[in-house]
Protein backbone atom coordinates (compact mmCIF):
# COMPACT_ATOMS: atom_id res chain seq x y z
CA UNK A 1 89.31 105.58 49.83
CA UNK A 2 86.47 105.34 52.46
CA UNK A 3 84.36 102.37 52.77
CA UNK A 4 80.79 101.87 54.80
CA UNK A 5 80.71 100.01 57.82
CA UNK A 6 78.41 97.44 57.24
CA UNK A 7 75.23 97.48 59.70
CA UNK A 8 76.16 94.29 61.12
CA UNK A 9 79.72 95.21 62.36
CA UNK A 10 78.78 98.68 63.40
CA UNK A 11 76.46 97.25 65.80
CA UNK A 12 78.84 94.54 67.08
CA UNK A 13 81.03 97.04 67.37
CA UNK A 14 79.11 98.91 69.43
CA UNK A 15 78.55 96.55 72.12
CA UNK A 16 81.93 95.77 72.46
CA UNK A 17 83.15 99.30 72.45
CA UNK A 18 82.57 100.09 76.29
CA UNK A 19 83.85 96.15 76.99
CA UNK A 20 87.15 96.80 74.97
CA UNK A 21 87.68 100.56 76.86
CA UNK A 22 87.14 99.11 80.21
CA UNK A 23 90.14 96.34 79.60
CA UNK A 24 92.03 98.57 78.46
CA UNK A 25 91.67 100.91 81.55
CA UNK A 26 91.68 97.96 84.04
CA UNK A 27 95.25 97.33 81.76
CA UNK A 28 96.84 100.67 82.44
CA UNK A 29 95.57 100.68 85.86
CA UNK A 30 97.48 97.83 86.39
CA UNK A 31 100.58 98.89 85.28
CA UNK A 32 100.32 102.18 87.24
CA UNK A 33 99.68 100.33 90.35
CA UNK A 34 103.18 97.94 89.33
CA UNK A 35 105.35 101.32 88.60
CA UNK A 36 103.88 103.56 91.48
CA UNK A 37 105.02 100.40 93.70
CA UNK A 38 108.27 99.32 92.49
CA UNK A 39 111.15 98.42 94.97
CA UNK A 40 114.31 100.10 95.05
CA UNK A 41 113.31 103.37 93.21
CA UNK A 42 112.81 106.57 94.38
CA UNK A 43 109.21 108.01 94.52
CA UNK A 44 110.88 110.48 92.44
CA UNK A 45 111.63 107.88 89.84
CA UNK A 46 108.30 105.92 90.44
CA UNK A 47 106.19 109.09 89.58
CA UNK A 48 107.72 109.83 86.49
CA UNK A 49 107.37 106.37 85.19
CA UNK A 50 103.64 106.50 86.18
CA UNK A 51 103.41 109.83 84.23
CA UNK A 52 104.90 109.12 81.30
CA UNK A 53 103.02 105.47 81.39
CA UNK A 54 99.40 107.80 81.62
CA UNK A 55 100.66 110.40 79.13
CA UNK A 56 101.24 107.12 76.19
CA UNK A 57 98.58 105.64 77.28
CA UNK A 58 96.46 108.47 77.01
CA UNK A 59 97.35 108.93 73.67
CA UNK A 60 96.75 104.99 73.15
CA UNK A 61 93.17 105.38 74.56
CA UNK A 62 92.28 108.51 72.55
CA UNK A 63 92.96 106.98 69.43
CA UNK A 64 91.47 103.94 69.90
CA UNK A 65 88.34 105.01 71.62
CA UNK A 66 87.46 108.60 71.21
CA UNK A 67 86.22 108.58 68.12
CA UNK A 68 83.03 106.46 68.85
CA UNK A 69 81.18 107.51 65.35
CA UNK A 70 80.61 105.84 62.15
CA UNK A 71 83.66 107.70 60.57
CA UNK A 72 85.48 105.35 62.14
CA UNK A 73 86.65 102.03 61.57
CA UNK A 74 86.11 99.72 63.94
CA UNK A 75 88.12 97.41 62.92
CA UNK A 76 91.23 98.98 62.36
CA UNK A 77 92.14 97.78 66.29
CA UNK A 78 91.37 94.31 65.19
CA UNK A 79 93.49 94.01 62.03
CA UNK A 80 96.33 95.56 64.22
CA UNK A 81 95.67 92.92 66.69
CA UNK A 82 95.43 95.37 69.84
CA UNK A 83 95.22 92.88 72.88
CA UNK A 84 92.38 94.56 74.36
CA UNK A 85 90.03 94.08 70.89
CA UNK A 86 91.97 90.66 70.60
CA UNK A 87 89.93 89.19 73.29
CA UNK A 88 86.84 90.34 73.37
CA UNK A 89 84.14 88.98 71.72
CA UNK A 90 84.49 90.10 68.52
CA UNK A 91 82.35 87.11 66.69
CA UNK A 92 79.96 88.94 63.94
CA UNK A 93 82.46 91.60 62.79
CA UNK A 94 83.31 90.82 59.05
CA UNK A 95 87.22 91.74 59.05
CA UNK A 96 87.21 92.60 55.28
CA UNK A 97 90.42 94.37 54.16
């Protein structure tokens, strides 16, 4: 069963959209730069960890963010308690189930 996105929480939402993407990027980024520079492993080894990191995160990023419409429900993330919605500022948002 569908519900409507109150007013209120789609415009919270948002303004926190491109806030929650970019943490999330900065996130991955992060790793990437920790696997592409891991001791010990060959830069064989080191690129497929980055690439396989990318292609889940991808995925990750897709379904979290692609969909920037009201169709979606924006606060699926935040009842899943995603780290990236978890700590941005999320005040306003009604969390009804």
């Amino acid at each position: 069963m569908s519900r409507d996105i109150p007013e209120r929480d789609w415009k919270v939402f948002r303004q926190i959209h491109p806030i929650a993407r970019d943490r999330f990027c900065e996130d991955v980024l992060s790793k990437i730069g920790r696997a592409s520079s891991a001791s010990g492993q060959s830069a064989h080894h080191r690129y497929l960890k980055v690439f396989e990191l990318l292609s889940d995160k991808d995925k990750q990023l897709a379904a979290l963010f692609d969909k920037s419409n009201q169709s979606m429900k924006p606060t699926a993330p935040l009842r899943n308690n995603h780290s990236v919605f978890a700590t941005t500022p999320c005040r306003g948002l009604s969390l009804s189930r």
